[in-house]
Protein backbone atom coordinates (compact mmCIF):
# COMPACT_ATOMS: atom_id res chain seq x y z
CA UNK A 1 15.57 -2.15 9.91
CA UNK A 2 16.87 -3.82 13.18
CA UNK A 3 18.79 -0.91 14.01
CA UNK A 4 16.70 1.84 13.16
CA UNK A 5 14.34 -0.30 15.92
CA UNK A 6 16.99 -0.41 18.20
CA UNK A 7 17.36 3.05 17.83
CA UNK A 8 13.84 3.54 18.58
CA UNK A 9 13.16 1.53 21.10
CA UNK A 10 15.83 3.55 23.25
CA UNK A 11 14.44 6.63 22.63
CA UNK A 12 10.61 6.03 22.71
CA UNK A 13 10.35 2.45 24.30
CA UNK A 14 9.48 -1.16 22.74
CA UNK A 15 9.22 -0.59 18.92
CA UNK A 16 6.38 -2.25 16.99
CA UNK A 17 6.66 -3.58 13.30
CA UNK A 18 3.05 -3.13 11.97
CA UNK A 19 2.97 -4.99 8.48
CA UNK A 20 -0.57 -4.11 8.35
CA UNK A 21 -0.34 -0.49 9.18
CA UNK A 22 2.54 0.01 6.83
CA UNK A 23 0.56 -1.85 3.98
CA UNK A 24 -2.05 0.22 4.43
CA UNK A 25 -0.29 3.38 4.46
CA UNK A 26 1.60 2.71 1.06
CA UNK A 27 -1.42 1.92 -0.17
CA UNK A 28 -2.93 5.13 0.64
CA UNK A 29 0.02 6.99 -0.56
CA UNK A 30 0.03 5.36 -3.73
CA UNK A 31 -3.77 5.83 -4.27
CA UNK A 32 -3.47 9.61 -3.75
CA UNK A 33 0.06 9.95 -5.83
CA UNK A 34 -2.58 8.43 -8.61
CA UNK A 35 -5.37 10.75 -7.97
CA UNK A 36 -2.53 13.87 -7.64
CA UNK A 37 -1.18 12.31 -11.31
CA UNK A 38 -5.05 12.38 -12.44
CA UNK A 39 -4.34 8.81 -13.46
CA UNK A 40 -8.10 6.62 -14.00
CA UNK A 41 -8.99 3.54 -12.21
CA UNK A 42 -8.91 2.18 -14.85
CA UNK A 43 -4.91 3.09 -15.65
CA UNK A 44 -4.47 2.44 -11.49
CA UNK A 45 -5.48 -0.75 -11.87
CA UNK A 46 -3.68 -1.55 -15.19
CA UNK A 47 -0.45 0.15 -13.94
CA UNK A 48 -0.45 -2.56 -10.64
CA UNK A 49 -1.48 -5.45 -12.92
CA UNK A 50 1.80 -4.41 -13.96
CA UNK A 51 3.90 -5.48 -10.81
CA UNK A 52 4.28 -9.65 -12.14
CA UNK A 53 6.73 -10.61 -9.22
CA UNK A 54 4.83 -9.13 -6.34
CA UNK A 55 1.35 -10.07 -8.39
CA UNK A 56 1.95 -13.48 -8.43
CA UNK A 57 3.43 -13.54 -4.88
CA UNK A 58 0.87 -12.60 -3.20
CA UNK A 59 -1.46 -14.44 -5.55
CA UNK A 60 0.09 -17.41 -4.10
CA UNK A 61 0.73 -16.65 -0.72
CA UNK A 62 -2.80 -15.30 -0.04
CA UNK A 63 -4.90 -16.34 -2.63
CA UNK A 64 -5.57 -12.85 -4.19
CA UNK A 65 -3.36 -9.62 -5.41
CA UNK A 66 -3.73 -7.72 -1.85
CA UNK A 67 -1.52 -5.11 -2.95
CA UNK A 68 -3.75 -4.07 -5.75
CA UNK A 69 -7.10 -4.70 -4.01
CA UNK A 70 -5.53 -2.33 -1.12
CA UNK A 71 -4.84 0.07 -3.54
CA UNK A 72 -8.33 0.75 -5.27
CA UNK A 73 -9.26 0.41 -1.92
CA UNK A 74 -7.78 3.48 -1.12
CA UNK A 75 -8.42 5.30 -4.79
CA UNK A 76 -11.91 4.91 -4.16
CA UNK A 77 -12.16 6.19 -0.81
CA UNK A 78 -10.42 8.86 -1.92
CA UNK A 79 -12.29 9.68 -5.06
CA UNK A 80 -15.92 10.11 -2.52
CA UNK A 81 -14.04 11.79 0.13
CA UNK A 82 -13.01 14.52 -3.14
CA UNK A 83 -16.52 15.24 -3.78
C-alpha cells in the first residue's frame, strides 16, 4: 500500500491511512451485503463468530471482538434507517 500512497500523495497531496475510517467502512459494507443477502442478526452475528483468527485477535488485543460489534453496529443502523 506504500506505493499506491506514493502515488497519491503526488497527485492529491499528503495521503492519510485512516484505520478507523476504513474499519468502519467495511463494516458498513458488510452490514448492508447482509441485509442485501436478507441474512438475520441472528445468522450476521453467527456467520462473524465464525472468523476464529481475527476473533480471538482482537479479543486479545482490545479486549472485545470489534470487528463483530462494528458490524451489528452497522446492521442495526441500517435495519431503522429501512423502515
Amino acid at each position: 500500500m506504500d506505493g499506491l500512497g506514493d502515488d497519491l500523495e503526488s497527485v492529491d497531496g499528503p495521503y492519510d491511512w485512516d484505520e478507523s475510517g476504513r474499519s468502519n467502512l467495511r463494516a458498513e459494507i458488510d452490514a448492508a451485503i447482509a441485509h442485501v443477502y436478507d441474512i438475520s442478526r441472528d445468522d450476521f452475528a453467527y456467520i462473524l463468530d465464525q472468523f476464529n483468527i481475527l476473533r480471538n485477535r482482537e479479543n486479545e488485543d482490545y479486549g472485545e471482538y470489534q470487528t463483530k460489534k462494528d458490524c451489528l453496529a452497522a446492521f442495526d443502523r441500517i435495519e431503522v434507517n429501512s423502515k
